[in-house]
Protein backbone atom coordinates (compact mmCIF):
# COMPACT_ATOMS: atom_id res chain seq x y z
CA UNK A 1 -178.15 101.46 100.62
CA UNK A 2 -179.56 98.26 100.44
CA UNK A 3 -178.90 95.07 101.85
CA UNK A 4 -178.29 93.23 98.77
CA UNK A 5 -176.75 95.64 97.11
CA UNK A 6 -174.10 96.21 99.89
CA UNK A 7 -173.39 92.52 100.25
CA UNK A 8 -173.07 92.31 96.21
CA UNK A 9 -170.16 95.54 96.71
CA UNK A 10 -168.83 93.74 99.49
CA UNK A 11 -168.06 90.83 97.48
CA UNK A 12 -166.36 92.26 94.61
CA UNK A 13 -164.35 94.41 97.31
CA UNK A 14 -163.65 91.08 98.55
CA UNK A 15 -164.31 92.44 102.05
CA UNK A 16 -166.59 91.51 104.71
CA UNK A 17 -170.30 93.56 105.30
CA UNK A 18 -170.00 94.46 109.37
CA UNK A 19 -172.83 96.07 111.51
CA UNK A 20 -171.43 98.33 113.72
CA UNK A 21 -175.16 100.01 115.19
CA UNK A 22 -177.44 97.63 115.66
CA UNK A 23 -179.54 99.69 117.07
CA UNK A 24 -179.53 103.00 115.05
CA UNK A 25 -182.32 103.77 112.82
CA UNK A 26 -181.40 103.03 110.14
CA UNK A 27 -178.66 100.00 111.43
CA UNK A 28 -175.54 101.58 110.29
CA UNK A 29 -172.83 98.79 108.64
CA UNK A 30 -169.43 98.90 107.38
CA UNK A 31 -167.35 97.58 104.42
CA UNK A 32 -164.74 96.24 106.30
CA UNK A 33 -162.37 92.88 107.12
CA UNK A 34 -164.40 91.44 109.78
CA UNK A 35 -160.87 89.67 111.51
CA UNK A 36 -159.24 93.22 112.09
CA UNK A 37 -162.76 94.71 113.24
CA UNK A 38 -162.89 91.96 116.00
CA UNK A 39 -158.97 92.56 116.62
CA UNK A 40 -159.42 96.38 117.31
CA UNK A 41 -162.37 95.63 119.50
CA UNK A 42 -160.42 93.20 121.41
CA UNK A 43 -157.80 95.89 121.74
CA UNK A 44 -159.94 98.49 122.65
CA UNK A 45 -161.68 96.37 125.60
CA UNK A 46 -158.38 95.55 126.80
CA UNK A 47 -156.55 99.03 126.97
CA UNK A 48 -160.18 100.04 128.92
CA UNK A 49 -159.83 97.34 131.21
CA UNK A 50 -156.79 98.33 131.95
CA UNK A 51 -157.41 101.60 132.60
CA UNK A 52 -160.28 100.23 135.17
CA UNK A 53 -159.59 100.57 139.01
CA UNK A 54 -160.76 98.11 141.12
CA UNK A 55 -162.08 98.65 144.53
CA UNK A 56 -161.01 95.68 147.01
CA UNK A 57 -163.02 95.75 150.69
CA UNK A 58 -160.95 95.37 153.53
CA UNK A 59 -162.52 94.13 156.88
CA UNK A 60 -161.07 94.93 159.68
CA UNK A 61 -162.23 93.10 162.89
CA UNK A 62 -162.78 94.12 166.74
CA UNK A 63 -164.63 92.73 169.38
CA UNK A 64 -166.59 94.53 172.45
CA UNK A 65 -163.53 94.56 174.85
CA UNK A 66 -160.74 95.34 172.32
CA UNK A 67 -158.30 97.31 173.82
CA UNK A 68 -156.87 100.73 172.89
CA UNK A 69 -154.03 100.26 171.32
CA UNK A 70 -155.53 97.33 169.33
CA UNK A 71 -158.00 99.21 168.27
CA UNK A 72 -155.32 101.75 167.12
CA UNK A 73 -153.55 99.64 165.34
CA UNK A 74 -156.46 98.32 163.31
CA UNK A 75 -157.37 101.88 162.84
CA UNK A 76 -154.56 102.77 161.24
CA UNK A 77 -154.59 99.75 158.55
CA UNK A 78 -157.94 101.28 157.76
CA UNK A 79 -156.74 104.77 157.41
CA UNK A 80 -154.00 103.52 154.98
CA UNK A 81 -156.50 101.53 152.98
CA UNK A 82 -158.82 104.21 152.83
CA UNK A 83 -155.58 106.45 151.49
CA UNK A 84 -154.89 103.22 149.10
CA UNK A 85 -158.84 103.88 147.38
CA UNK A 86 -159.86 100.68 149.21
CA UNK A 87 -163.07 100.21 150.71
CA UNK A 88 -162.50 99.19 154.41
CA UNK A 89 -165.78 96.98 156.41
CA UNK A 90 -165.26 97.28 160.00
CA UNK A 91 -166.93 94.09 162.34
CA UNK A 92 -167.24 93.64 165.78
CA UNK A 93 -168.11 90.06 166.62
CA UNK A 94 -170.39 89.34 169.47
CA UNK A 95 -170.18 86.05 171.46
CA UNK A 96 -172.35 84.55 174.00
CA UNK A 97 -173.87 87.06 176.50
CA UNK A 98 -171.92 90.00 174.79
CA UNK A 99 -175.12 90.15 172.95
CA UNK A 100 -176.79 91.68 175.41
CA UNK A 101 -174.22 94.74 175.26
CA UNK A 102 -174.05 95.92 172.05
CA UNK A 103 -173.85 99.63 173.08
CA UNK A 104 -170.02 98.43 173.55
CA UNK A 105 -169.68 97.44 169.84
CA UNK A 106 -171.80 100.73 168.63
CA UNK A 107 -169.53 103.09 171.06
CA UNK A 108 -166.23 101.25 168.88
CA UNK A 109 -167.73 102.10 165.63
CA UNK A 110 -168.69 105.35 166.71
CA UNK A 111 -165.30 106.26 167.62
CA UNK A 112 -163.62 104.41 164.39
CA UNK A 113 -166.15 106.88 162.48
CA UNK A 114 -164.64 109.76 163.85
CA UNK A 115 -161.05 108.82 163.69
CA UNK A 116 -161.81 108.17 159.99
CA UNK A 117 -163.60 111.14 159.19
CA UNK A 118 -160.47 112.72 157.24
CA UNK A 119 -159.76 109.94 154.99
CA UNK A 120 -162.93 108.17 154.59
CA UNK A 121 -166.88 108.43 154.55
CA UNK A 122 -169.35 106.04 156.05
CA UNK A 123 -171.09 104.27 153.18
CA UNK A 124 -172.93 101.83 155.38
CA UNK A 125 -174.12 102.82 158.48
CA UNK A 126 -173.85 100.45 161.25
CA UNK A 127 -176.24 97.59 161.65
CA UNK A 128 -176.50 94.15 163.18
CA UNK A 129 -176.00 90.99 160.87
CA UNK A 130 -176.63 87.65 162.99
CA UNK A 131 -173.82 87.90 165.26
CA UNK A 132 -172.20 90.75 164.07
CA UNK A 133 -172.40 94.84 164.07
CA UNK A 134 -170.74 96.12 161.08
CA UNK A 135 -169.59 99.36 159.17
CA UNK A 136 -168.68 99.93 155.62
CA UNK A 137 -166.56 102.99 154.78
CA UNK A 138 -165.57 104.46 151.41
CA UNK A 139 -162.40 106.80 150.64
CA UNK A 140 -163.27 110.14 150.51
CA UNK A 141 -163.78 111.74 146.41
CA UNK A 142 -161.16 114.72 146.60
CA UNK A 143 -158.46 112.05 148.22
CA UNK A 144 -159.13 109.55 145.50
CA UNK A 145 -158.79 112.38 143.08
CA UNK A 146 -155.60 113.42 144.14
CA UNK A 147 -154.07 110.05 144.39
CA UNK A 148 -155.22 109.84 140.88
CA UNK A 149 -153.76 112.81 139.63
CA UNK A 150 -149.97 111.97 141.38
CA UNK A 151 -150.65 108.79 139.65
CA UNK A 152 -150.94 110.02 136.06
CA UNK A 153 -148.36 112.47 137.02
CA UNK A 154 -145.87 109.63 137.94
CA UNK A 155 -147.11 108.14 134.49
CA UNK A 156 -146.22 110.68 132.58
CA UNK A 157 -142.59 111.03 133.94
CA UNK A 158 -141.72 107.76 134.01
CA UNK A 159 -142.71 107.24 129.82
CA UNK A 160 -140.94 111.06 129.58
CA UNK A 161 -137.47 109.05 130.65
CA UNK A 162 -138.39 106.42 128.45
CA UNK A 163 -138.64 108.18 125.42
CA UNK A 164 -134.78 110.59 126.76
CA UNK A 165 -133.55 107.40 127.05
């Protein structure tokens, strides 16, 4: 149809003339209210958002002489992030002449690496910043999936009572 001519039927509709594909071939348009268009797009953007997960980083931090059960106990925060579908950046600060060891730091990572194998996947592999030797790790896929699932599963009861009730 024409451009005119759809404005001219828009008009005695007394409705608005909306382009929904700008870039089709032709543009495709609508005869439409243009206020309830822009209120279902609104609503649409928002239930997607919602529906969006967002992935925090966690850093963890060590340093060359950190102890065992320090380092444990850091370990397991990251483990329980990496469970969580957090992304988990593990540091080890260098001071002063600890530069000139940094087969300490690399040994720390190498072992937080393995310890982490089961939950999580290293994304970044370790490399010297200034100061600093770091690590980024990323959940693993089929953990993330499952968490997912029990999620959606939890969903879905929880709206089943609603409706019983």
């Amino acid at each position: 149809m024409d451009t005119r001519d759809a404005i001219v039927e828009a008009r005695n509709r007394g409705v608005d003339l909306v382009e929904i594909a700008a870039n089709a071939k032709p543009p495709v348009c609508k005869l439409i209210d243009y206020g309830k268009f822009l209120y279902e797009q609104k609503k649409r953007a928002h239930e997607a958002k919602k529906k969006q997960v967002t992935v925090q980083v966690k850093e963890i931090k060590f340093r060359p002489g950190t102890d065992d059960h320090d380092y444990g106990y850091r370990m397991e925060h990251a483990r329980e992030w990496l469970d969580d579908g957090d992304k988990v950046r593990a540091a080890i600060a260098f001071r002063g002449r600890e530069m000139a060891h940094r087969e300490l730091g690399a040994k720390i990572l190498a072992k937080l690496t393995v310890d982490l194998a089961d939950v999580g996947d290293v994304e970044v592999a370790p490399k010297m910043e200034g100061y600093q030797m770091f690590t980024i790790f990323s959940p693993k896929k089929s953990k993330t999936a499952e968490k997912k699932a029990k999620a959606e599963a939890g969903e879905t009861a929880k709206e089943a009572k609603k409706d019983d009730a």
